[in-house]
Structures are given as C-alpha cells and as structure tokens.
Protein backbone atom coordinates (compact mmCIF):
# COMPACT_ATOMS: atom_id res chain seq x y z
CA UNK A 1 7.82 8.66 40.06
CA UNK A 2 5.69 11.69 38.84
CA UNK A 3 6.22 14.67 40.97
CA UNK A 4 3.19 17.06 41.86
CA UNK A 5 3.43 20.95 39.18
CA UNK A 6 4.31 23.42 41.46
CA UNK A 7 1.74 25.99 42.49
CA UNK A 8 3.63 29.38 41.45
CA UNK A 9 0.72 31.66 42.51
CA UNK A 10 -2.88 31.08 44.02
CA UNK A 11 -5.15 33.81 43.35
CA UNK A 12 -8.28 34.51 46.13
CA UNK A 13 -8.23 38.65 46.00
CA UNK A 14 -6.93 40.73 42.96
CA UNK A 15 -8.32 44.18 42.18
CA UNK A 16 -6.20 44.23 39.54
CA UNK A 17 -3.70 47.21 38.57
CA UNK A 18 -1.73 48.33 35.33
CA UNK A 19 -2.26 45.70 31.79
CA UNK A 20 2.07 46.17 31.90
CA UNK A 21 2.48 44.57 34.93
CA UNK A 22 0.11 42.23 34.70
CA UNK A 23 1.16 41.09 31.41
CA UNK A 24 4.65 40.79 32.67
CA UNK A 25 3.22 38.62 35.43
CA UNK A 26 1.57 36.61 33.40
CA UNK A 27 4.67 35.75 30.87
CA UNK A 28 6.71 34.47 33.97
CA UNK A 29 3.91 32.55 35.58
CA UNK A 30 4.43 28.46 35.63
CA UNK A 31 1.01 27.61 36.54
CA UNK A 32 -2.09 30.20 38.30
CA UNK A 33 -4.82 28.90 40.05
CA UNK A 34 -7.33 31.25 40.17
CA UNK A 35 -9.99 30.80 43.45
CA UNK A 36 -11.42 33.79 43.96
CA UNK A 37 -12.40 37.56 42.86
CA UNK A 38 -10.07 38.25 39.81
CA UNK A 39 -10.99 41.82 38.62
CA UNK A 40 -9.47 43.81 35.46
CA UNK A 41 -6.24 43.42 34.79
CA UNK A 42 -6.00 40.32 36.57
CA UNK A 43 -8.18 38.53 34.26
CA UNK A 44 -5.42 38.52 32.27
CA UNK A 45 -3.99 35.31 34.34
CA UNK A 46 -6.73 33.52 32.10
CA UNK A 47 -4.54 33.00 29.27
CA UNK A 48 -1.43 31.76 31.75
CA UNK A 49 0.61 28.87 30.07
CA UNK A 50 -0.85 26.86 32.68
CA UNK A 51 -4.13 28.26 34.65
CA UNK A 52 -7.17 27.28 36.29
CA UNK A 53 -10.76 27.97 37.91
CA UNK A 54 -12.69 27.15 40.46
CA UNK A 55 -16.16 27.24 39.40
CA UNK A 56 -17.32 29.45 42.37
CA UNK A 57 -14.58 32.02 41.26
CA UNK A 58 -15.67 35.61 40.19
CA UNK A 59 -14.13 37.73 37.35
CA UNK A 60 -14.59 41.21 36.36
CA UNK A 61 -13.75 42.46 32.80
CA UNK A 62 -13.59 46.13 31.76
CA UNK A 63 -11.53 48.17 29.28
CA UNK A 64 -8.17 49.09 30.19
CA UNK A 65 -8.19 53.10 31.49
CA UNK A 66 -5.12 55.28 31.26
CA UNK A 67 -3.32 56.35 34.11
CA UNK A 68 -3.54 57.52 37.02
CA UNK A 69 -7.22 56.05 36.89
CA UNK A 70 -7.89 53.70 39.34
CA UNK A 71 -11.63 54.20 39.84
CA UNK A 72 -13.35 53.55 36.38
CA UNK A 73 -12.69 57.43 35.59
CA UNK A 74 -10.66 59.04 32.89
CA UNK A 75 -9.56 58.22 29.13
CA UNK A 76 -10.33 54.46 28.30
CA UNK A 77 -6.60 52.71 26.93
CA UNK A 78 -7.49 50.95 23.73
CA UNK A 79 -3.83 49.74 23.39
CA UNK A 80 -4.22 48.26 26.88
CA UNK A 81 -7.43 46.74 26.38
CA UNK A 82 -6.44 45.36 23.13
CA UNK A 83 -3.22 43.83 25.16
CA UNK A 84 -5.66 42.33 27.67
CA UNK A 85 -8.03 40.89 25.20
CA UNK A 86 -4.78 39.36 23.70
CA UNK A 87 -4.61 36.90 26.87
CA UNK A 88 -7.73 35.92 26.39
CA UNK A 89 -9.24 32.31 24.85
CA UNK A 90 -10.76 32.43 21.43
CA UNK A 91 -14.44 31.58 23.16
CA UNK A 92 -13.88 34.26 25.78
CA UNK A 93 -13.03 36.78 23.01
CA UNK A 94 -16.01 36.17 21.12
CA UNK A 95 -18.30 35.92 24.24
CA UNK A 96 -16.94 39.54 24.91
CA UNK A 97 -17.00 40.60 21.26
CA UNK A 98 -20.37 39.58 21.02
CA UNK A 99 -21.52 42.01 23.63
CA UNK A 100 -19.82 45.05 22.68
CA UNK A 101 -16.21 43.54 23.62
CA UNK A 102 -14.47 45.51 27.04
CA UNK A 103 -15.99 48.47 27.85
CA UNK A 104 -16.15 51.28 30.69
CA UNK A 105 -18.61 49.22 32.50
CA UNK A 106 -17.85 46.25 34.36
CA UNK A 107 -18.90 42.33 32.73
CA UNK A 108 -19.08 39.82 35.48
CA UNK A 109 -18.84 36.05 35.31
CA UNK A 110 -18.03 33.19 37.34
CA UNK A 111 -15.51 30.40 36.72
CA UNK A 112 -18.69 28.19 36.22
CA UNK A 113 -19.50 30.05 32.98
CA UNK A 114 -15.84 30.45 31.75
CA UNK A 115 -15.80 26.64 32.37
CA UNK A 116 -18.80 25.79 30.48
CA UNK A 117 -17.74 28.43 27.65
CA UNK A 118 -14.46 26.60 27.39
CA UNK A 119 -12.78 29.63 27.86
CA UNK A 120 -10.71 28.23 31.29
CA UNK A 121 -9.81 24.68 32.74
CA UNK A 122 -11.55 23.45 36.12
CA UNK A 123 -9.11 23.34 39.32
C-alpha cells in the first residue's frame, strides 16, 4: 500500500525575513508546497529537497540586506545573497544572472514561469 508524502509546510503568505533562518528552514523541510506570494528570503524554499508550485503562485527575488533592514533600505548582504542564490536551480540562477543576478530592486515571477524555466516542479 503506498502511503500519501506528508505535507510539512504549505506556503500562501511569506514576506520573508533573515537568509539564516530561512536557510535553516529550508534544511529541515520534508516537502514545501508553495501556493502563494513567496517574497525574499522565502524564495529560498525553491531549492527544498522536495518543493513545489502552483502556477498562479507569485515570487519576489531581491538581494539579501543587512540587518536591521526590513524595508529595502540599508547595506545590501552579498554573503546572504550569495547563500540565497545557493538554493536556487541552475536555470533560475542563470535566468537571474542573466539580468544582473539579485539586486536592491525587486524581480517578480510567477510559478508559471519558474515552471516553464524548469527552475520548480508543478503542485
């Protein structure tokens, strides 16, 4: 009899918050579903041992800031965003790179494209 993978988290609201966290999330996550806004840090979840999409799901990418910044203000982290571009799929890395890789402003994209980039599996 084949038993159903546990959901371990659903994701339908994440602003996001520090890469450490996040990344510590991440490592002890058994399988993510992500179906809806997943913003900064919480894009991160893309490169989950076991994640997926829904194609009307909406991401937000950005460089990692230093704290206490919370608002898209103060020194950017490039050892944070390096860890967060870490987590991500080869074809999301060079869809980033390709455009000037994570920067101060903010890089939208829906499940859909990740999808269709093969950077994420369809829930």
């Amino acid at each position: 009899m084949l038993k159903a993978a546990a959901v371990a988290l659903v994701i339908h609201f994440s602003p996001g918050g520090p890469v450490e966290q996040f990344a510590h999330r991440v490592e002890h996550a058994r399988h993510v579903e992500i179906r809806g806004l997943c913003a900064s840090a919480c894009t991160m979840f893309l490169g989950a041992r076991d994640v997926c999409v829904t194609s009307d799901s909406r991401f937000m990418f950005h460089a990692a800031f230093s704290a206490p910044s919370t608002e898209f203000r103060g020194p950017r982290n490039a050892r944070g965003t390096a860890l967060i571009m870490s987590y991500y799929h080869a074809p999301l890395q060079r869809y980033l790179d390709a455009r000037g890789g994570l920067t101060v402003h903010e890089r939208w994209l829906t499940g859909a494209e990740l999808i269709a980039m093969g950077a994420a599996r369809r829930c």
